[in-house]
PDB file of N, CA and C in Angstrom:
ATOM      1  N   UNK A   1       0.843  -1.180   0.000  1.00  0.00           N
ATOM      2  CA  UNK A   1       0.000   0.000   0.000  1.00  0.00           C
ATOM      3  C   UNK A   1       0.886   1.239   0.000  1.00  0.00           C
ATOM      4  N   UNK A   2       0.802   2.184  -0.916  1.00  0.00           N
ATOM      5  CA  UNK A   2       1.045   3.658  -1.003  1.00  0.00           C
ATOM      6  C   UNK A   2       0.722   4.380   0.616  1.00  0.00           C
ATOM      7  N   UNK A   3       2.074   4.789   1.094  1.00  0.00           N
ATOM      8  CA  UNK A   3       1.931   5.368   1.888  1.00  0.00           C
ATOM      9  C   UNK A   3       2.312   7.038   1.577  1.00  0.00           C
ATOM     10  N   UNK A   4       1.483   7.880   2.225  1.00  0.00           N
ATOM     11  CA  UNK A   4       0.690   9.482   2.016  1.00  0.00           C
ATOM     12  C   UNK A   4       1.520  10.231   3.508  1.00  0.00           C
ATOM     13  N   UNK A   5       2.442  10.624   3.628  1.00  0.00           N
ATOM     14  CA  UNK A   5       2.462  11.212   5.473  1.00  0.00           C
ATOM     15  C   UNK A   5       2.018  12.749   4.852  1.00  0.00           C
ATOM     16  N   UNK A   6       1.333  13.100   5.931  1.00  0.00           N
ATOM     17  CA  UNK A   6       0.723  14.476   6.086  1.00  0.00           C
ATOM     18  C   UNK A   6       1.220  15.157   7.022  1.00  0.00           C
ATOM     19  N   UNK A   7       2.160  15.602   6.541  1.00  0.00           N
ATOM     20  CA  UNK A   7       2.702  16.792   7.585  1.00  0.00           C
ATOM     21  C   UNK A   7       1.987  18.563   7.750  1.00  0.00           C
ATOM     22  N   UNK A   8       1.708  18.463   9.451  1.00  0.00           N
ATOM     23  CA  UNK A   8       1.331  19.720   9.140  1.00  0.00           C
ATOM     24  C   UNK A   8       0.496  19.962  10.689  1.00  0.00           C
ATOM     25  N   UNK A   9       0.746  21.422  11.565  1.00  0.00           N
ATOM     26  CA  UNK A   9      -0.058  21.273  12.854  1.00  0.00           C
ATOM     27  C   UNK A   9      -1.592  22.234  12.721  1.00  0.00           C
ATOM     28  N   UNK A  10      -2.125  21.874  11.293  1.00  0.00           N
ATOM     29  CA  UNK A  10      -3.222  22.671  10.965  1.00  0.00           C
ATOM     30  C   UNK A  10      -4.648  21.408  11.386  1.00  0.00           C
ATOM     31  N   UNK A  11      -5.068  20.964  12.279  1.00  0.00           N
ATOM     32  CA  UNK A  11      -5.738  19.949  12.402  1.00  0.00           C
ATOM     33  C   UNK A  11      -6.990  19.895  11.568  1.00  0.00           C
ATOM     34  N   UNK A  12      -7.894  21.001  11.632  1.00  0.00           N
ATOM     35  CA  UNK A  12      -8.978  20.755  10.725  1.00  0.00           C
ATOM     36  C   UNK A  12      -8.825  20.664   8.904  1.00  0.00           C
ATOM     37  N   UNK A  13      -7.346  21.361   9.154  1.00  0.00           N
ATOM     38  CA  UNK A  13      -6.902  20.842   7.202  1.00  0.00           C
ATOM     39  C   UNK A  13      -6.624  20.042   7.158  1.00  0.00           C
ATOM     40  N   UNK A  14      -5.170  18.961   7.978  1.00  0.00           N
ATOM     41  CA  UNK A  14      -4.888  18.215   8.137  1.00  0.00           C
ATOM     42  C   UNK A  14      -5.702  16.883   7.799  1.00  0.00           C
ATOM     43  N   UNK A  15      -6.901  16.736   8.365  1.00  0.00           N
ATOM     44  CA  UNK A  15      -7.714  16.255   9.112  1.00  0.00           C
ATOM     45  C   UNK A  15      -8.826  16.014   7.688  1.00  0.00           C
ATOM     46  N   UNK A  16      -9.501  16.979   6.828  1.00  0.00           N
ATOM     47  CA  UNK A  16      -9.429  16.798   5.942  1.00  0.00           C
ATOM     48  C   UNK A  16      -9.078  15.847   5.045  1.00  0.00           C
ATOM     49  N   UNK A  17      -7.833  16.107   4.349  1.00  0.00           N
ATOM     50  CA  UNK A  17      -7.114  15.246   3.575  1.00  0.00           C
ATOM     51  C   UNK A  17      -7.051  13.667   4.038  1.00  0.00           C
ATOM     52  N   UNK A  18      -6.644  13.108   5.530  1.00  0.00           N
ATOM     53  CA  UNK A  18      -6.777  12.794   5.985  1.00  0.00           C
ATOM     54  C   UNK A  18      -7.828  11.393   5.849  1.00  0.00           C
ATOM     55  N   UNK A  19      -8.952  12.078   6.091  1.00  0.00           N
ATOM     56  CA  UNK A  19     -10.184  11.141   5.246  1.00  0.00           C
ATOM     57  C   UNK A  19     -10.350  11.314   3.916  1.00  0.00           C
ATOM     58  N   UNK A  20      -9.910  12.058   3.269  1.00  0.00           N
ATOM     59  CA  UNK A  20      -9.728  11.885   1.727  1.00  0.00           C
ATOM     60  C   UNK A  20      -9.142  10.495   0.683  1.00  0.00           C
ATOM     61  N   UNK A  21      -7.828  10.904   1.579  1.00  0.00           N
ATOM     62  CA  UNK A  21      -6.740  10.274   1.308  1.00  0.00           C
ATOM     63  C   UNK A  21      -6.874   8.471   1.828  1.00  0.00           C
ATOM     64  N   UNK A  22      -7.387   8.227   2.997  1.00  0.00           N
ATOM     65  CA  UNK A  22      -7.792   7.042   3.070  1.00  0.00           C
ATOM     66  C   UNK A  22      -9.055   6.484   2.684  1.00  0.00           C
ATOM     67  N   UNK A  23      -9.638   7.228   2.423  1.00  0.00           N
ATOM     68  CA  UNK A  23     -11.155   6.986   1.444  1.00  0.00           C
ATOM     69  C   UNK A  23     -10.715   6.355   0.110  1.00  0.00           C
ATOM     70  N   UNK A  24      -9.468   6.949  -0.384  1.00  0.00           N
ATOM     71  CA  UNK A  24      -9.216   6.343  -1.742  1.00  0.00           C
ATOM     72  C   UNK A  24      -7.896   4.973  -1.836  1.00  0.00           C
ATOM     73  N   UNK A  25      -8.053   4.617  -0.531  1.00  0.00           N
ATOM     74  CA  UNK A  25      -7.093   3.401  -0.449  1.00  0.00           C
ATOM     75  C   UNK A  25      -5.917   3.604   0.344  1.00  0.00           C
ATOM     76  N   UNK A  26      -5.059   4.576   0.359  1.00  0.00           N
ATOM     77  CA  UNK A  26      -3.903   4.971   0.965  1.00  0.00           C
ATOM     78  C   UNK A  26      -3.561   4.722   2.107  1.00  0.00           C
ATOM     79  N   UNK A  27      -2.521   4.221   3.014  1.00  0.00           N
ATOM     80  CA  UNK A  27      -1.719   4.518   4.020  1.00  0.00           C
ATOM     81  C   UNK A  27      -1.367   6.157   4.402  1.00  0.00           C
ATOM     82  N   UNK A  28      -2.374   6.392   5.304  1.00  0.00           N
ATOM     83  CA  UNK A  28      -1.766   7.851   5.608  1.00  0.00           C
ATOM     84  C   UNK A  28      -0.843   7.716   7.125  1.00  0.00           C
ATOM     85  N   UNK A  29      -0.202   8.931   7.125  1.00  0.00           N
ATOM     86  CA  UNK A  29       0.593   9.167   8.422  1.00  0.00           C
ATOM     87  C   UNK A  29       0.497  10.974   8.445  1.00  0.00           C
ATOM     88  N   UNK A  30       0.564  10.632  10.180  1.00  0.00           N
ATOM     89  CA  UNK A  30       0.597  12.240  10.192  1.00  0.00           C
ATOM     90  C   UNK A  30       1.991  12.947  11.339  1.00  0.00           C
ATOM     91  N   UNK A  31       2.070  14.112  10.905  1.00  0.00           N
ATOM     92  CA  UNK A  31       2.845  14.338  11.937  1.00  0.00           C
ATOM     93  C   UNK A  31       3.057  15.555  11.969  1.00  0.00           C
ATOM     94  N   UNK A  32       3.979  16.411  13.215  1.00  0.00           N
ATOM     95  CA  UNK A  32       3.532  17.705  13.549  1.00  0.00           C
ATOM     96  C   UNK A  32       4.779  18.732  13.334  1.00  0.00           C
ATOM     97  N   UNK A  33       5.596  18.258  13.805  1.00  0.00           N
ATOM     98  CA  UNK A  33       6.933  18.868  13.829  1.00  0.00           C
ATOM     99  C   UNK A  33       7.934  18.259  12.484  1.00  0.00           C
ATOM    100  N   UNK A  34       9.152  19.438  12.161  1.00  0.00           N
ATOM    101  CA  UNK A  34       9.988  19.391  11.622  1.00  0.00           C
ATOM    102  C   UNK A  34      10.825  17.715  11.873  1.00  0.00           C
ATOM    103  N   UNK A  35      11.314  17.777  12.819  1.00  0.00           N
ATOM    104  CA  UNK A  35      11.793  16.660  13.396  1.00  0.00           C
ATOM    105  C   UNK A  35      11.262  14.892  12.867  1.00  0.00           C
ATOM    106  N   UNK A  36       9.960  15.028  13.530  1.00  0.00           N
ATOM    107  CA  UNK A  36       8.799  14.041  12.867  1.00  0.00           C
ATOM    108  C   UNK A  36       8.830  14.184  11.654  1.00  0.00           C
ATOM    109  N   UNK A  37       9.009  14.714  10.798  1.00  0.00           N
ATOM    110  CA  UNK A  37       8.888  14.718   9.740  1.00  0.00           C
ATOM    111  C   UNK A  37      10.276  14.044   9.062  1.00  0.00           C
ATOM    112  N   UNK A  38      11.471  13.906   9.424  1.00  0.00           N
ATOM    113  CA  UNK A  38      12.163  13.171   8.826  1.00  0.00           C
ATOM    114  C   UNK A  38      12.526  11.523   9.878  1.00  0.00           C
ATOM    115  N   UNK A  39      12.196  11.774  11.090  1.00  0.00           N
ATOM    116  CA  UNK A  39      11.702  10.685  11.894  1.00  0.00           C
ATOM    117  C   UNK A  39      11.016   9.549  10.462  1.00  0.00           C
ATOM    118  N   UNK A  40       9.872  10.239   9.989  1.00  0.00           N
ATOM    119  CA  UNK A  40       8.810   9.114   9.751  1.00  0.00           C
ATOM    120  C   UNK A  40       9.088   9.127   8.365  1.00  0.00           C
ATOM    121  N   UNK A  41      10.077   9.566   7.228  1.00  0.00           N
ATOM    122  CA  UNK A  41      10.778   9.554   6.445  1.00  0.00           C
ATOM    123  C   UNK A  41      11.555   8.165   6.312  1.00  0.00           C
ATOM    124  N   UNK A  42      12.479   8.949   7.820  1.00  0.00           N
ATOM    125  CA  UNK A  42      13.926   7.448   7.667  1.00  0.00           C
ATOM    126  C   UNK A  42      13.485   6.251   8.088  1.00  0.00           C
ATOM    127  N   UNK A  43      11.770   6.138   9.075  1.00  0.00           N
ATOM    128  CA  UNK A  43      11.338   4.807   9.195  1.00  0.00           C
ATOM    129  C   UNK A  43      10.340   4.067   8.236  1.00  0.00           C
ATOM    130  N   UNK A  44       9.546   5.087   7.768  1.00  0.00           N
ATOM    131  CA  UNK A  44       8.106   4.384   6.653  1.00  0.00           C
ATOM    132  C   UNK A  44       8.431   4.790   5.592  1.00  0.00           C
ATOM    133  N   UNK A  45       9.497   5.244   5.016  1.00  0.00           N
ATOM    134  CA  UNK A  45       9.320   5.426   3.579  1.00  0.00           C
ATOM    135  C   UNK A  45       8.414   5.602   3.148  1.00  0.00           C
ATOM    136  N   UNK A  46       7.549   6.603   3.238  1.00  0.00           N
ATOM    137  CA  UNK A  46       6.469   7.578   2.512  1.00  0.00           C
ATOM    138  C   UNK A  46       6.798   7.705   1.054  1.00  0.00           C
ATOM    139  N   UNK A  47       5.751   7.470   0.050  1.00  0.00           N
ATOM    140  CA  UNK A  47       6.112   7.803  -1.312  1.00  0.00           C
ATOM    141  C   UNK A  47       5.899   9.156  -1.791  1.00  0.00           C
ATOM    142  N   UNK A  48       4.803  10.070  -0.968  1.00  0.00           N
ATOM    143  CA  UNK A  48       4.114  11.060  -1.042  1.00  0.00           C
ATOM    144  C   UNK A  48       4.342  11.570   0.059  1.00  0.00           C
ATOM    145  N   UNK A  49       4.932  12.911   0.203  1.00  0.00           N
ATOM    146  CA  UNK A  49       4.507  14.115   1.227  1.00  0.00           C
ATOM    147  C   UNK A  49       3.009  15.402   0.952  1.00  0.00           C
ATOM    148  N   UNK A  50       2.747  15.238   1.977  1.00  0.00           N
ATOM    149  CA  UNK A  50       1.739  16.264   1.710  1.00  0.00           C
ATOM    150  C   UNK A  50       1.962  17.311   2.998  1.00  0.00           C
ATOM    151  N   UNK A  51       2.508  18.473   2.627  1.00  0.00           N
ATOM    152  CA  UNK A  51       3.385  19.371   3.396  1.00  0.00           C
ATOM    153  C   UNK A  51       2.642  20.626   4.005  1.00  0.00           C
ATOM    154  N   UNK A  52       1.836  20.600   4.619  1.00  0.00           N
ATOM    155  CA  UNK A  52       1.389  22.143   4.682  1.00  0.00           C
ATOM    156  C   UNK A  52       2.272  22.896   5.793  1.00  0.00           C
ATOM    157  N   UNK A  53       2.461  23.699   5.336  1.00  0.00           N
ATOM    158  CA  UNK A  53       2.803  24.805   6.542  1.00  0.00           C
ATOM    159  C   UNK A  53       3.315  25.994   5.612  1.00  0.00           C
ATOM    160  N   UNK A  54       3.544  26.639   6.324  1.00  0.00           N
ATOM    161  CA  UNK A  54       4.581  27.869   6.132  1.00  0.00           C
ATOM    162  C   UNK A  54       6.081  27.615   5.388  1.00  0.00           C
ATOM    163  N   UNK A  55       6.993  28.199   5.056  1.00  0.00           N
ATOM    164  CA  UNK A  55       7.921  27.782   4.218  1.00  0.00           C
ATOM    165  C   UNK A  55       9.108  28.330   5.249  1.00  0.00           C
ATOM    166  N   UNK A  56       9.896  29.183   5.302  1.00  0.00           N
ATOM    167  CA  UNK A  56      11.087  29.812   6.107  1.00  0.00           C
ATOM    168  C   UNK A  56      12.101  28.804   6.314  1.00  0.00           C
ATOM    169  N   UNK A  57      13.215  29.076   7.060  1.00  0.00           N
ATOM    170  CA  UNK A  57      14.381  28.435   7.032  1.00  0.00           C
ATOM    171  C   UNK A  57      13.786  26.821   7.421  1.00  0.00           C
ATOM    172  N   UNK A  58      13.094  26.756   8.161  1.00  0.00           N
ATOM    173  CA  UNK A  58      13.052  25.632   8.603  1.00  0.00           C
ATOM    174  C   UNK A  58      12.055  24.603   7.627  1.00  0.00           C
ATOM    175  N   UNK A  59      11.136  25.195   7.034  1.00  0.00           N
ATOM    176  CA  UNK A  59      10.837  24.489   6.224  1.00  0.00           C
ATOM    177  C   UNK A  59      11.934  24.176   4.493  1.00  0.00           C
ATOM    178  N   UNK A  60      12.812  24.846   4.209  1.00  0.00           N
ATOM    179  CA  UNK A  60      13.964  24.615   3.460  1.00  0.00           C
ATOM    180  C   UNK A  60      14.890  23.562   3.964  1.00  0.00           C
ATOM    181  N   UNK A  61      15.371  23.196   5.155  1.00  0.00           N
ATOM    182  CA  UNK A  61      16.276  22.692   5.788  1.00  0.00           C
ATOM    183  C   UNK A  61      15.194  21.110   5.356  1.00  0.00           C
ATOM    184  N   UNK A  62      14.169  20.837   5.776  1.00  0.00           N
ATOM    185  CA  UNK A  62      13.090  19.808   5.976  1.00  0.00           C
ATOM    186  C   UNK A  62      13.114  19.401   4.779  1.00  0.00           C
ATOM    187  N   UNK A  63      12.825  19.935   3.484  1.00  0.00           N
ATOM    188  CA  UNK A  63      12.864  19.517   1.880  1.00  0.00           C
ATOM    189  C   UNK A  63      13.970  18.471   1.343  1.00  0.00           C
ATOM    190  N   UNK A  64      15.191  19.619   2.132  1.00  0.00           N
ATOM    191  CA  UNK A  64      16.478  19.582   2.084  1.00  0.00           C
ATOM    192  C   UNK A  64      16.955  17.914   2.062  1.00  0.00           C
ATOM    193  N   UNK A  65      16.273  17.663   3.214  1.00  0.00           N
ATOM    194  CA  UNK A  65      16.269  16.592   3.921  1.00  0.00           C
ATOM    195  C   UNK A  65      16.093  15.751   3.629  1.00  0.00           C
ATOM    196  N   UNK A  66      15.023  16.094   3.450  1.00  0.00           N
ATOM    197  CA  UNK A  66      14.051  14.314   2.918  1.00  0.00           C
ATOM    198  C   UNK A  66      14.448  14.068   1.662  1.00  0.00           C
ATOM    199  N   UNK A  67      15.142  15.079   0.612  1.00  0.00           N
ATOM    200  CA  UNK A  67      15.258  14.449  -0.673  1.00  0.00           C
ATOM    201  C   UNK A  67      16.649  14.026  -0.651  1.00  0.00           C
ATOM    202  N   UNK A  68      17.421  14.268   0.943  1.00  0.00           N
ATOM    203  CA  UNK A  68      18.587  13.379   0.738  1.00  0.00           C
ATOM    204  C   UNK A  68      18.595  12.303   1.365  1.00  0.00           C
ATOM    205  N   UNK A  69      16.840  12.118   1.829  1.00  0.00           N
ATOM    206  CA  UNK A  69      16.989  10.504   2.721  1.00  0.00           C
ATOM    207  C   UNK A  69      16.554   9.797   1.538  1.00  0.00           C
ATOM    208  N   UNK A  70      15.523  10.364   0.298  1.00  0.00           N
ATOM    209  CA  UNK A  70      15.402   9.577  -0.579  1.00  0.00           C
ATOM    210  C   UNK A  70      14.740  10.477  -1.302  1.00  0.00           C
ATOM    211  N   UNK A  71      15.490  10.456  -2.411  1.00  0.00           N
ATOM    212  CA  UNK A  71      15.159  11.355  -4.068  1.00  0.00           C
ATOM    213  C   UNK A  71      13.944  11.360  -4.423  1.00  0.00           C
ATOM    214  N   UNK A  72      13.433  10.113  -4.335  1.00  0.00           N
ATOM    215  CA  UNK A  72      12.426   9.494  -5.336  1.00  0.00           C
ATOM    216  C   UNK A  72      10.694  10.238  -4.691  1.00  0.00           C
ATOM    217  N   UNK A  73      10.824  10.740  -3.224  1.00  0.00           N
ATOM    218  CA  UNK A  73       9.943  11.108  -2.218  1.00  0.00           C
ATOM    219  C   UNK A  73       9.453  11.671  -3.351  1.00  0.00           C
ATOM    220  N   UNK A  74       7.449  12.226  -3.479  1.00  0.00           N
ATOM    221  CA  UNK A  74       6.751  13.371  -4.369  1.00  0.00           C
ATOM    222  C   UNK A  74       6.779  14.197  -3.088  1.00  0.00           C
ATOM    223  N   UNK A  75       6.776  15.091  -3.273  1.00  0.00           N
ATOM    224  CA  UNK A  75       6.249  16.345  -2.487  1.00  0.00           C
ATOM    225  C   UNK A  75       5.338  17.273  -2.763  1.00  0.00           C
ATOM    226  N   UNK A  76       4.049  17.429  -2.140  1.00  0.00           N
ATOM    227  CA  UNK A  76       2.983  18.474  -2.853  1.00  0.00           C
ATOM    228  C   UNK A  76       3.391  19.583  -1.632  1.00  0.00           C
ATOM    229  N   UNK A  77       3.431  20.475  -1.986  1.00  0.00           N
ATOM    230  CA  UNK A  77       3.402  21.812  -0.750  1.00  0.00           C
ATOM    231  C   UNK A  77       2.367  22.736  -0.744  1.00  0.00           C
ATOM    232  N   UNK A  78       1.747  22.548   0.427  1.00  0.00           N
ATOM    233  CA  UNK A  78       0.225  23.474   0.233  1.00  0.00           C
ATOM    234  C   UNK A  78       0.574  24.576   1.485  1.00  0.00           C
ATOM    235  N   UNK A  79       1.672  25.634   0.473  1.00  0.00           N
ATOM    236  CA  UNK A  79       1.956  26.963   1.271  1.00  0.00           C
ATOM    237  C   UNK A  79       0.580  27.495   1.989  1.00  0.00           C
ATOM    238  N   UNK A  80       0.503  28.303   3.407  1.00  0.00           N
ATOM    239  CA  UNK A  80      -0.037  29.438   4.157  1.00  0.00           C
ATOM    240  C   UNK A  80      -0.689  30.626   3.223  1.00  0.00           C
ATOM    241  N   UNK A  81      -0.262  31.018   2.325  1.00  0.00           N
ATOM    242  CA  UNK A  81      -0.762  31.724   1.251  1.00  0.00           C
ATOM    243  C   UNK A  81       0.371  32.939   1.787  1.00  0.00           C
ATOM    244  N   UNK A  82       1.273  33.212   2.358  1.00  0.00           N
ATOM    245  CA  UNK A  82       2.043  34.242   2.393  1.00  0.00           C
ATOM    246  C   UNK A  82       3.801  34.103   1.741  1.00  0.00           C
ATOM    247  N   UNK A  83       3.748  33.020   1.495  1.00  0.00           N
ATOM    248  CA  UNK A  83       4.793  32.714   0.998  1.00  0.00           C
ATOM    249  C   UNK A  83       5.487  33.862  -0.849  1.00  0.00           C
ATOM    250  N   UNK A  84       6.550  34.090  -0.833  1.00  0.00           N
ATOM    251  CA  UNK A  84       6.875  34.612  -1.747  1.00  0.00           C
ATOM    252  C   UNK A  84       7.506  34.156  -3.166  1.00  0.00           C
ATOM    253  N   UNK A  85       7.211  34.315  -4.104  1.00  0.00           N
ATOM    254  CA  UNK A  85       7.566  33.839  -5.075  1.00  0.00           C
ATOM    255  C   UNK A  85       9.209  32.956  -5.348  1.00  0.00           C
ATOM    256  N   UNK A  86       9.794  34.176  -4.867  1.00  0.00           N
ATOM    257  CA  UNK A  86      11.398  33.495  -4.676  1.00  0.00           C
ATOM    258  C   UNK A  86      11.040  32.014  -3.724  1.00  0.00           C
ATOM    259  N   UNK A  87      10.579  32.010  -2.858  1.00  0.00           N
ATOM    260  CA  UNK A  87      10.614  30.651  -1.900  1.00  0.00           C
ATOM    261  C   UNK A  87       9.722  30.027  -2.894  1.00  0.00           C
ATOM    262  N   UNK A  88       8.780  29.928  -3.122  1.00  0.00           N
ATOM    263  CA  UNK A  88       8.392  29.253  -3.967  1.00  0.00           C
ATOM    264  C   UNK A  88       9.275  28.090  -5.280  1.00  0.00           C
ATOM    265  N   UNK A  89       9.825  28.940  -5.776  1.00  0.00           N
ATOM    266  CA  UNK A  89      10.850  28.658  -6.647  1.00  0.00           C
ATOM    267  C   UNK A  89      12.279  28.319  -6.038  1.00  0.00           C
ATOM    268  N   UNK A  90      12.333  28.510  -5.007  1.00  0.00           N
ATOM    269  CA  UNK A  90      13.478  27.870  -3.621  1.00  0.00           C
ATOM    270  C   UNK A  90      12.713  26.214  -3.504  1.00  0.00           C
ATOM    271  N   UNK A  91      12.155  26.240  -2.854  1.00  0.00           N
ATOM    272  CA  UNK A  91      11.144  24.865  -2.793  1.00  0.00           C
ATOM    273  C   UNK A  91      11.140  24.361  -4.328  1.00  0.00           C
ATOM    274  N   UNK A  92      10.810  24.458  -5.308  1.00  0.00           N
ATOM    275  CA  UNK A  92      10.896  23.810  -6.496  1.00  0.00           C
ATOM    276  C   UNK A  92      12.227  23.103  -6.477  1.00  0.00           C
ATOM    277  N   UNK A  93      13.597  24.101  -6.613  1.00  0.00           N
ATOM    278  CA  UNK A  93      14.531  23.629  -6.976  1.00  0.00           C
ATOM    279  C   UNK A  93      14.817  22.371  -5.728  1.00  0.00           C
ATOM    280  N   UNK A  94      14.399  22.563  -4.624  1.00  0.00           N
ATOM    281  CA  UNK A  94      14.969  21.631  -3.691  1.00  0.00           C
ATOM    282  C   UNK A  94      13.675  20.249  -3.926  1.00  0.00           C
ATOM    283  N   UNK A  95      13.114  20.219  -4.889  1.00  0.00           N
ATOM    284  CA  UNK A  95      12.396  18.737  -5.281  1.00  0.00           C
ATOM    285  C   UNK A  95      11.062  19.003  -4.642  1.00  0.00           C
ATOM    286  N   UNK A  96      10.255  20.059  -4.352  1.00  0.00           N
ATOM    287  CA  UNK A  96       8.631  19.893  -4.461  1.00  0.00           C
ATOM    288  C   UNK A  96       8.330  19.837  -5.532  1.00  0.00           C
ATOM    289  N   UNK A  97       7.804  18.519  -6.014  1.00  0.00           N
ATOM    290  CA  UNK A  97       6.527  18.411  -6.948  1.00  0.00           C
ATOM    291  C   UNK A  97       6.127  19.503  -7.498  1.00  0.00           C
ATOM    292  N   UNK A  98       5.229  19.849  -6.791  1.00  0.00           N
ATOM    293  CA  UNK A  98       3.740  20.992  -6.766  1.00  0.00           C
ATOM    294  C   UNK A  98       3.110  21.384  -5.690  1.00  0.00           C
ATOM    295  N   UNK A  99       2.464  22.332  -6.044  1.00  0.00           N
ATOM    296  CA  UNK A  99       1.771  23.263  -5.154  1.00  0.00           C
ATOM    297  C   UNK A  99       0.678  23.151  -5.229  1.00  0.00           C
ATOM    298  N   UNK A 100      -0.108  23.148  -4.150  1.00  0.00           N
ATOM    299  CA  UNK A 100      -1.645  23.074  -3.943  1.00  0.00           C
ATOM    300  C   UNK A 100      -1.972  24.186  -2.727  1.00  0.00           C
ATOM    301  N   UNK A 101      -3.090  25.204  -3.769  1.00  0.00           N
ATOM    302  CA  UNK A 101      -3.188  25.778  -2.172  1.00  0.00           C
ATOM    303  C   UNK A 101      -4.519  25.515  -1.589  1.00  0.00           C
ATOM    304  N   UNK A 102      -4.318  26.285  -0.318  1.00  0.00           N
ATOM    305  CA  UNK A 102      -5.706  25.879   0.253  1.00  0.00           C
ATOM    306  C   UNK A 102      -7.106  26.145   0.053  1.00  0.00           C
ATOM    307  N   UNK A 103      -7.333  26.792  -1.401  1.00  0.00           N
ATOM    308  CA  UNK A 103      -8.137  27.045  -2.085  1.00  0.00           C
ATOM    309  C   UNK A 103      -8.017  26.170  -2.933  1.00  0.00           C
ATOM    310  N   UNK A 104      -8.731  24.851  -3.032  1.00  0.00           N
ATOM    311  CA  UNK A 104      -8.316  23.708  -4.031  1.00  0.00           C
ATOM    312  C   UNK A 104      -9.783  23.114  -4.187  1.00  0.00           C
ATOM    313  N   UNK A 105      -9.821  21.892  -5.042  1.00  0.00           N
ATOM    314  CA  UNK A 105     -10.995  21.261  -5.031  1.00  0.00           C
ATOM    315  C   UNK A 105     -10.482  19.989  -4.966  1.00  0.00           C
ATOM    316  N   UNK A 106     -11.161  18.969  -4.107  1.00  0.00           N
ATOM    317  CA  UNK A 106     -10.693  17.397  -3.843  1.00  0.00           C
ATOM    318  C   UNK A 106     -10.539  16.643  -5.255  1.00  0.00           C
ATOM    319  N   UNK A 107     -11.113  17.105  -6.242  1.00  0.00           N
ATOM    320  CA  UNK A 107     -10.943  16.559  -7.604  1.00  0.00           C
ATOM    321  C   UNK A 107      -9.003  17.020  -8.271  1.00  0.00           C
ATOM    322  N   UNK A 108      -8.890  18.119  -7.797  1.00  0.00           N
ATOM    323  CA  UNK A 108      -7.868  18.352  -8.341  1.00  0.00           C
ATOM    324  C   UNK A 108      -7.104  17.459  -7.488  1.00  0.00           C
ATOM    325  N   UNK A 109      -7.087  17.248  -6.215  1.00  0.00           N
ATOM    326  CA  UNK A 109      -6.041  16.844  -5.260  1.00  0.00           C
ATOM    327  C   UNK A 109      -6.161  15.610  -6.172  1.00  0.00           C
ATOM    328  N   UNK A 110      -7.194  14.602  -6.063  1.00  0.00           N
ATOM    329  CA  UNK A 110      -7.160  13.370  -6.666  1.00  0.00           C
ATOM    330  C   UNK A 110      -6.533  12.927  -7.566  1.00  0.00           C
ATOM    331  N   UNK A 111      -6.815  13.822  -8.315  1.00  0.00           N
ATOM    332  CA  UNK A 111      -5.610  13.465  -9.854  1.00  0.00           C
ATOM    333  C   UNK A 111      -4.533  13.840  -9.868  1.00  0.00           C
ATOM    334  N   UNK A 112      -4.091  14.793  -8.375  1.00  0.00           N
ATOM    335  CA  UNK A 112      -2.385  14.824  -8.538  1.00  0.00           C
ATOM    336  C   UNK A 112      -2.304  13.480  -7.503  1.00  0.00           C
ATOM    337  N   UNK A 113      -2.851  13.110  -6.606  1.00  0.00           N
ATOM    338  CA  UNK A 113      -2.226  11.716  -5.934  1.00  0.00           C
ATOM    339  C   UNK A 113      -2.244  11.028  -6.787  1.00  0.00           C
ATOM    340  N   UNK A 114      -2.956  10.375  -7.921  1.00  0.00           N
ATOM    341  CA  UNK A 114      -3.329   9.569  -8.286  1.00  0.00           C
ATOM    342  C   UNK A 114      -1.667   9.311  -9.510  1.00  0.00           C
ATOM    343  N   UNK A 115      -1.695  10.720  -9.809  1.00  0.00           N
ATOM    344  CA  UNK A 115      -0.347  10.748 -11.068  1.00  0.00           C
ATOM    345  C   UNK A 115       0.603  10.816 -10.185  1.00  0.00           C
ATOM    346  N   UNK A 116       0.792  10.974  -8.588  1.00  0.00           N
ATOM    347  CA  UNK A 116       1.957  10.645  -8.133  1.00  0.00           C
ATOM    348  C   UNK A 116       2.410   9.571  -7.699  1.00  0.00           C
ATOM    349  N   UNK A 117       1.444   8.645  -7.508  1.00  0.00           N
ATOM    350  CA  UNK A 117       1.601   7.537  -7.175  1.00  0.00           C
ATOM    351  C   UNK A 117       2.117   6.643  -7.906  1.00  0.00           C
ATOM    352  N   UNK A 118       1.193   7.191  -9.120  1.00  0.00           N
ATOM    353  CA  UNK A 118       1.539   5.825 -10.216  1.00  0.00           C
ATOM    354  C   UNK A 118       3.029   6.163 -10.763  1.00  0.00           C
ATOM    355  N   UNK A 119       3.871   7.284 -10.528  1.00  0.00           N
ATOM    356  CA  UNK A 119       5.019   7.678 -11.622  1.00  0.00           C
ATOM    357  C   UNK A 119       5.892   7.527 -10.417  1.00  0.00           C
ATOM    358  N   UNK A 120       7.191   6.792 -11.098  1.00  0.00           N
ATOM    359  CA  UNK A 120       8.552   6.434  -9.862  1.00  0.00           C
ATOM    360  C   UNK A 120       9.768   6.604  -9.942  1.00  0.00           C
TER     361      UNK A 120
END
């Protein structure tokens, strides 16, 4: 089974996806902190991140990370909506996928899990 970790301390978004994401078959995981987040990296090999938060040093360092515990990770990043273009394009180069913001529709989410899953 495709495992999904959902990082992020936004609970009712979180929370969300959440039942989305296991509605359509998936292994989800969740977790709150920076830390946890490569914790549950170097133990479950997640194929999919689903990243919300804010971006700043610490979310750069975290990207950083995980694509040197393993390349192959997708990453969707569903920025705060204050984030700036340069970080944006900071996050690209360091291996996010794509962007989803929190103005989305579950149809769109679907068909990006669905094309991330299947491509390796």
């Amino acid at each position: 089974m495709i495992k999904v970790l959902i990082a992020s301390n936004d609970e009712p978004t979180w929370e969300v996806f959440r039942k989305f994401i296991e509605r359509k078959g998936y292994s989800v995981g969740i977790v709150h902190t920076d830390s946890d987040i490569i914790t549950y990296v170097e133990k479950e090999k997640p194929r999919i991140i689903l990243l919300i938060r804010g971006l700043g040093i610490e979310g750069f360092n975290v990207l950083k990370r995980v694509k040197e515990i393993d390349s192959s990770i997708k990453i969707i990043f569903v920025p705060w909506g204050d984030e700036y273009d340069e970080d944006i394009e900071s996050a690209k180069e360091l291996g996010t996928v794509t962007f989803l913001y929190k103005v989305f529709r579950l149809k769109e989410f679907e068909k990006l899990l669905l094309e991330l899953s299947q491509n390796q």
